[in-house]
Protein backbone atom coordinates (compact mmCIF):
# COMPACT_ATOMS: atom_id res chain seq x y z
CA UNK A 1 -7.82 0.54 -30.63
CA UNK A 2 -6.86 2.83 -27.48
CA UNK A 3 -4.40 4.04 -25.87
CA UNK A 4 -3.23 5.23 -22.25
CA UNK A 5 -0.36 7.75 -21.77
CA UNK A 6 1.18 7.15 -18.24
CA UNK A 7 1.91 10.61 -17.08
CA UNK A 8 1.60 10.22 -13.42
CA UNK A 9 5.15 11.05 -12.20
CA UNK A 10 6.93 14.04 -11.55
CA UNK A 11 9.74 13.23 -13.37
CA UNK A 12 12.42 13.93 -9.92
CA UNK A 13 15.56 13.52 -12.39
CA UNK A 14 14.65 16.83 -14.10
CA UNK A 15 15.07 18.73 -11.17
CA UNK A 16 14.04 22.34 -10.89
CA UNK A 17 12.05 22.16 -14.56
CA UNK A 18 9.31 19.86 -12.84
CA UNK A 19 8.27 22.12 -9.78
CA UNK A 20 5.57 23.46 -11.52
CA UNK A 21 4.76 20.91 -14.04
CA UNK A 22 4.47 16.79 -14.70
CA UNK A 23 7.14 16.16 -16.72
CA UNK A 24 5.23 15.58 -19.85
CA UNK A 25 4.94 19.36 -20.61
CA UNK A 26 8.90 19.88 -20.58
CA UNK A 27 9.62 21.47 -23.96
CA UNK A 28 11.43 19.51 -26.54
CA UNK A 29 11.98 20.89 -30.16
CA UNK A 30 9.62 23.27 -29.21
CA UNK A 31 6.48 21.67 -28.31
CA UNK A 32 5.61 19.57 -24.83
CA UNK A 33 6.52 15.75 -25.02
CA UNK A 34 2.63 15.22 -24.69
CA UNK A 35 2.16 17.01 -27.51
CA UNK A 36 4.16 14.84 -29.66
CA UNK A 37 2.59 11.51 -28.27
CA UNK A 38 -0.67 13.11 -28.89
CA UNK A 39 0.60 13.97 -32.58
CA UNK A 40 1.91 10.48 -33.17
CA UNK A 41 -1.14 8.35 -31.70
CA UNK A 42 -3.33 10.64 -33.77
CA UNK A 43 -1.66 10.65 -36.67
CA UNK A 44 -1.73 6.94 -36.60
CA UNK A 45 -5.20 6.55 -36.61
CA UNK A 46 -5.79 5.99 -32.27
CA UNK A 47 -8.60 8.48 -31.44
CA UNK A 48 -9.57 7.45 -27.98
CA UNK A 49 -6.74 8.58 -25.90
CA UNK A 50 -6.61 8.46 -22.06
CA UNK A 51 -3.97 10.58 -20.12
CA UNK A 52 -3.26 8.60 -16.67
CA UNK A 53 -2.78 11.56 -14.56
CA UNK A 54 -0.94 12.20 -10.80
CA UNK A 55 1.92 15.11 -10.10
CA UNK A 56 -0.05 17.73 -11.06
CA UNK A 57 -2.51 16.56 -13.22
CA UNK A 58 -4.77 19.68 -13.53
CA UNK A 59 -2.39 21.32 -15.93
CA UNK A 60 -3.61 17.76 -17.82
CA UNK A 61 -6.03 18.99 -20.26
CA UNK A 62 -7.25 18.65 -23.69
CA UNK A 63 -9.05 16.39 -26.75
CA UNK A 64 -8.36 13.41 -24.39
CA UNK A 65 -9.80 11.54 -21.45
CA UNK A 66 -8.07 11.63 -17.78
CA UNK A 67 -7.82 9.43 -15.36
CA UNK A 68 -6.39 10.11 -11.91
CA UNK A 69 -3.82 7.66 -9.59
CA UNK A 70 -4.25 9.43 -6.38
CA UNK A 71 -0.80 7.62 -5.03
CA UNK A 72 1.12 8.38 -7.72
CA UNK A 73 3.72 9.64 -5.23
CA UNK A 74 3.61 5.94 -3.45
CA UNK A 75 3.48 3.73 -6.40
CA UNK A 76 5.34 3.29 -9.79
CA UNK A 77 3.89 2.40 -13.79
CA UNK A 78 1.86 -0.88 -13.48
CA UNK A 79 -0.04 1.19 -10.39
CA UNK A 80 -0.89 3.74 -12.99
CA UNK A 81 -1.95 1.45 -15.84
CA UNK A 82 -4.08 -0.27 -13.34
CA UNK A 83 -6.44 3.09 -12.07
CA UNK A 84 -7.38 2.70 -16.20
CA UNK A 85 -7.72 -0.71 -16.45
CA UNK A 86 -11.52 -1.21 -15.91
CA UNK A 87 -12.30 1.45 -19.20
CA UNK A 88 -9.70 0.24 -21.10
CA UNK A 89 -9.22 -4.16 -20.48
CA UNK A 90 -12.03 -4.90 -22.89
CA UNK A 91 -10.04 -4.41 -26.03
CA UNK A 92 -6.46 -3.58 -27.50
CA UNK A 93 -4.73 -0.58 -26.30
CA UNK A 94 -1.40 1.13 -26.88
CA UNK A 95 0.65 2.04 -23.42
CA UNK A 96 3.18 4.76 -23.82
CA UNK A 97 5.52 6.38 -21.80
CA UNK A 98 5.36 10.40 -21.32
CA UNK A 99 8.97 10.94 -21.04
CA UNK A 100 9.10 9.59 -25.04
CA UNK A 101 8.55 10.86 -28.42
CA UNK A 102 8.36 8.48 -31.48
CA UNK A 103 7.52 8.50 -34.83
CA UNK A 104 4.00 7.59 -35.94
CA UNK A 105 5.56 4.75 -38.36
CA UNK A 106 6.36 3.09 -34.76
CA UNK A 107 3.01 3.05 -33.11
CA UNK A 108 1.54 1.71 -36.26
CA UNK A 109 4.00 -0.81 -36.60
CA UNK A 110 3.03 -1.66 -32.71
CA UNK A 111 -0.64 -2.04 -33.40
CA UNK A 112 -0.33 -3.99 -36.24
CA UNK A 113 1.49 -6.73 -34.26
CA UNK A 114 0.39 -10.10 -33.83
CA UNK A 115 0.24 -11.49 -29.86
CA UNK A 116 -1.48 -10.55 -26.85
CA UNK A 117 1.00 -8.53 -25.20
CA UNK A 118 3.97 -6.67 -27.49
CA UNK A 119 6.76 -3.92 -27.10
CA UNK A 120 8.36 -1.88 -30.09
CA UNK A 121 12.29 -2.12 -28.95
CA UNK A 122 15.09 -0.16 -30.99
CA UNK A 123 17.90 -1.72 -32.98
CA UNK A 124 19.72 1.40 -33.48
CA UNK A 125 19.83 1.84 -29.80
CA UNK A 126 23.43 2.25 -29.27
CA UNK A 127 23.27 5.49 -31.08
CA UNK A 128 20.83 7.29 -29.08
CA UNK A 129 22.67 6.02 -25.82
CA UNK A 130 25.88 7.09 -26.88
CA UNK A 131 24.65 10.71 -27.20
CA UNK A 132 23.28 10.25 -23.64
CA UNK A 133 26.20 8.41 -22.09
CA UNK A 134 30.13 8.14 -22.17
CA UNK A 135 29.36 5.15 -21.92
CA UNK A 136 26.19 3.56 -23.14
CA UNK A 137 26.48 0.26 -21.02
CA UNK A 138 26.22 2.61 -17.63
CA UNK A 139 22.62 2.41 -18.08
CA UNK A 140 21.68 0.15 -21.14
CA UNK A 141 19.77 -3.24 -20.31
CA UNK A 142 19.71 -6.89 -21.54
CA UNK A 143 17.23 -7.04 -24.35
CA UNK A 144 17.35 -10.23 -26.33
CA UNK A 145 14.63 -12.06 -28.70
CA UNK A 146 14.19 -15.07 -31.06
CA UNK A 147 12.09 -15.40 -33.81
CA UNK A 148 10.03 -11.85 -32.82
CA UNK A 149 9.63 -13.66 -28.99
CA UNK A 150 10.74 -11.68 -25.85
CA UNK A 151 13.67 -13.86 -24.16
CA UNK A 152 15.12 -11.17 -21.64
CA UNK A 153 14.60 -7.81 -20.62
CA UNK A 154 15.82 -5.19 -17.90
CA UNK A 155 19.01 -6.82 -16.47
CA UNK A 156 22.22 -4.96 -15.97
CA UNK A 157 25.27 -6.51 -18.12
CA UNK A 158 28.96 -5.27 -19.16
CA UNK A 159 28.61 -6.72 -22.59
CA UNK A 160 26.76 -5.61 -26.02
CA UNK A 161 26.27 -9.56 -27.19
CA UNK A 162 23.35 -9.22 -24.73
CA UNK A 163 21.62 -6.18 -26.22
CA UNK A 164 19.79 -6.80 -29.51
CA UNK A 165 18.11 -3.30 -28.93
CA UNK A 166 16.22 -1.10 -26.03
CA UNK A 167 12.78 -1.23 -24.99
CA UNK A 168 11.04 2.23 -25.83
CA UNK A 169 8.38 2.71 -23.72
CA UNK A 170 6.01 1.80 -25.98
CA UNK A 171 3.45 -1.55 -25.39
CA UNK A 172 0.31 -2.87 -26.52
CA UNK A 173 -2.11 -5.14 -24.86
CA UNK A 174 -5.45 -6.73 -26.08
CA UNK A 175 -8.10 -7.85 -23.83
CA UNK A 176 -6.37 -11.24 -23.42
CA UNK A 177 -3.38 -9.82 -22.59
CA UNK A 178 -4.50 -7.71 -20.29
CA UNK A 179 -6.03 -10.95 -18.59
CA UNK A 180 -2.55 -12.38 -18.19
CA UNK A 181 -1.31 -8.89 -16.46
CA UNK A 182 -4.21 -9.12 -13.95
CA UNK A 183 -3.73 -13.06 -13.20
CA UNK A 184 -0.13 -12.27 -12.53
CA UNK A 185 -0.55 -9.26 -10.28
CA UNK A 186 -3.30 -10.97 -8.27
CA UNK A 187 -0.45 -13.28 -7.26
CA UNK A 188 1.34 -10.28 -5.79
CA UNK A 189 0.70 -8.08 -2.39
CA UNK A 190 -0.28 -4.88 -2.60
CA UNK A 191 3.29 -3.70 -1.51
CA UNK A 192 5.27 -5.33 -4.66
CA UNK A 193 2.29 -4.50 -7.28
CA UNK A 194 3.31 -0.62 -5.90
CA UNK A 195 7.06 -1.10 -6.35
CA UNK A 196 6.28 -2.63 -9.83
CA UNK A 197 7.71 -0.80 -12.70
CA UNK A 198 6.63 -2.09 -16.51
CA UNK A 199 10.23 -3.48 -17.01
CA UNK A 200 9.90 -5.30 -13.66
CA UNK A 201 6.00 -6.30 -14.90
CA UNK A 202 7.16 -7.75 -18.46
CA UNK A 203 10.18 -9.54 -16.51
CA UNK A 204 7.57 -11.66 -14.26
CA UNK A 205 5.20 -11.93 -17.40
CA UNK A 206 8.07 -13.87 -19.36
CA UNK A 207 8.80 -15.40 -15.84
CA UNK A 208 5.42 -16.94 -16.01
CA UNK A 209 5.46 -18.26 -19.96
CA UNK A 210 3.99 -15.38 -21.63
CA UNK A 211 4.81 -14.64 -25.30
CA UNK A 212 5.48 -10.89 -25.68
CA UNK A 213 5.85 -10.54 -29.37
CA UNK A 214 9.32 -7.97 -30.02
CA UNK A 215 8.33 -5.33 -32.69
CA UNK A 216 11.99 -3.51 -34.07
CA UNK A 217 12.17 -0.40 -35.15
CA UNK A 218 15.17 1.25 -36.40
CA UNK A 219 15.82 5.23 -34.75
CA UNK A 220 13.00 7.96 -34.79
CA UNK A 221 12.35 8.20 -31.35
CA UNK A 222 13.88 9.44 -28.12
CA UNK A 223 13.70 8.79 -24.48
CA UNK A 224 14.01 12.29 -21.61
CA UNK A 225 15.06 11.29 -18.42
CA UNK A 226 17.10 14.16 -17.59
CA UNK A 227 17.26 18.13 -18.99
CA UNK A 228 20.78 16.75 -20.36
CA UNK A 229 18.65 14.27 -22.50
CA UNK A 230 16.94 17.17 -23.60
CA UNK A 231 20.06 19.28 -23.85
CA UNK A 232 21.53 16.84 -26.29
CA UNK A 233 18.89 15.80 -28.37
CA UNK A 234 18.39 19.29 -29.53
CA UNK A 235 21.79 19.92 -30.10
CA UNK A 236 21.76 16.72 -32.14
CA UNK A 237 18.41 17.70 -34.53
CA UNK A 238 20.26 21.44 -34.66
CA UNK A 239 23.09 20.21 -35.94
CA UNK A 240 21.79 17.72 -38.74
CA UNK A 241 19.52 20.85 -39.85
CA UNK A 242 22.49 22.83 -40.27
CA UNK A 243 24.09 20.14 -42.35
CA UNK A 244 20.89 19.63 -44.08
CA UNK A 245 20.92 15.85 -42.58
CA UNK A 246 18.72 14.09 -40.93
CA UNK A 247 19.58 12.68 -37.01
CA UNK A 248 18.58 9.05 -36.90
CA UNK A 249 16.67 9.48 -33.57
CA UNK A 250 14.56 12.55 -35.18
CA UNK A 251 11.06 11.75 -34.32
CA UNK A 252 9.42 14.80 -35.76
């Protein structure tokens, strides 16, 4: 099994800390968030990583393979994916956000799924988001599934009873799967394939009848959007250290 670590983007939401860097170097707990998806991927037992490059992507280097979207700066996620998709379609492969760290447990957990296309999602959600927001709901999505099946993803609501967890970041695809993801995208012009974002992409996928197998996982990972993200989550492992606790959402 692969995997491809979308690390295209600049990352515009953390400001001044991405002028020099894609936001997959920003420091957290001490080491780059590439660093800990590298770590994690490793650890459970991918070796054949490719780094999908863009904002600059020379500062990109390492025990991994690159590959380069040249419009990262015009197109979103699913344009990424898509610059890797002739080395990568022919069999299974983990997808991964670079603005995440996660637990090894979780990626295992991922490619030991059953389905063509799956997503880990967290049940402990609320938690994280509440550390991030005043009010979680600001920016949480609809997330609902039965019987391990995706039924909705990615929609604003006002109300918890449609949250059953957040989507992580984290996919897998096998061969077949990525099949369905070319079918559907060959339906689409080239301006709404470069608007696409993976949330939008899993949205028309379950639009279309695909089963997208929902993997939980309870806490051990964290999403950066913002230096506050960052701010807080470190504030958060500090303060659990001092108790001699463990944070819920500690990756490491």
């Amino acid at each position: 099994m692969q995997a491809l670590i979308l690390a295209a983007g600049r990352g515009s939401r953390m400001c001044e800390e991405t002028r020099d860097k894609p936001k997959c170097l920003i420091p957290l707990s001490g080491k780059p968030m590439l660093h800990w998806q590298l770590q994690s991927l490793q650890s459970a037992g991918l070796e054949t990583i490719t780094v999908a490059t863009g904002y600059k992507g020379h500062l990109l280097t390492g025990e991994f393979k690159t590959v380069e979207n040249p419009v990262w700066d015009k197109t979103n996620m699913v344009s990424t994916m898509l610059c890797a998709l002739p080395e990568l379609a022919a069999s299974p492969c983990i997808i991964s956000y670079s603005d995440i760290v996660y637990h090894p447990d979780h990626v295992r957990a991922l490619a030991g799924a059953d389905g063509d296309i799956s997503i880990t999602y967290d049940r402990e959600w609320k938690s994280l988001w509440s550390v991030r927001f005043d009010n979680p709901l600001d920016d949480a999505e609809t997330f609902r599934e039965q019987d391990g099946i995706l039924q909705d993803i990615g929609r604003r609501t006002d109300s918890y009873e449609d949250i059953q967890g957040q989507f992580m970041g984290l996919l897998k695809f096998s061969a077949d799967g990525f099949e369905q993801v070319k079918d559907l995208l060959g339906s689409l012009s080239e301006e709404e394939v470069a608007k696409l974002d993976m949330t939008a992409l899993l949205q028309r996928l379950l639009a279309a009848g695909a089963h997208i197998t929902a993997v939980p996982v309870s806490g051990q990972w964290c999403e950066a959007d913002s230096m506050e993200d960052v701010t807080a989550y470190e504030k958060c492992i500090r303060e659990h250290e001092n108790n001699k606790t463990r944070w819920s959402h500690d990756w490491r």
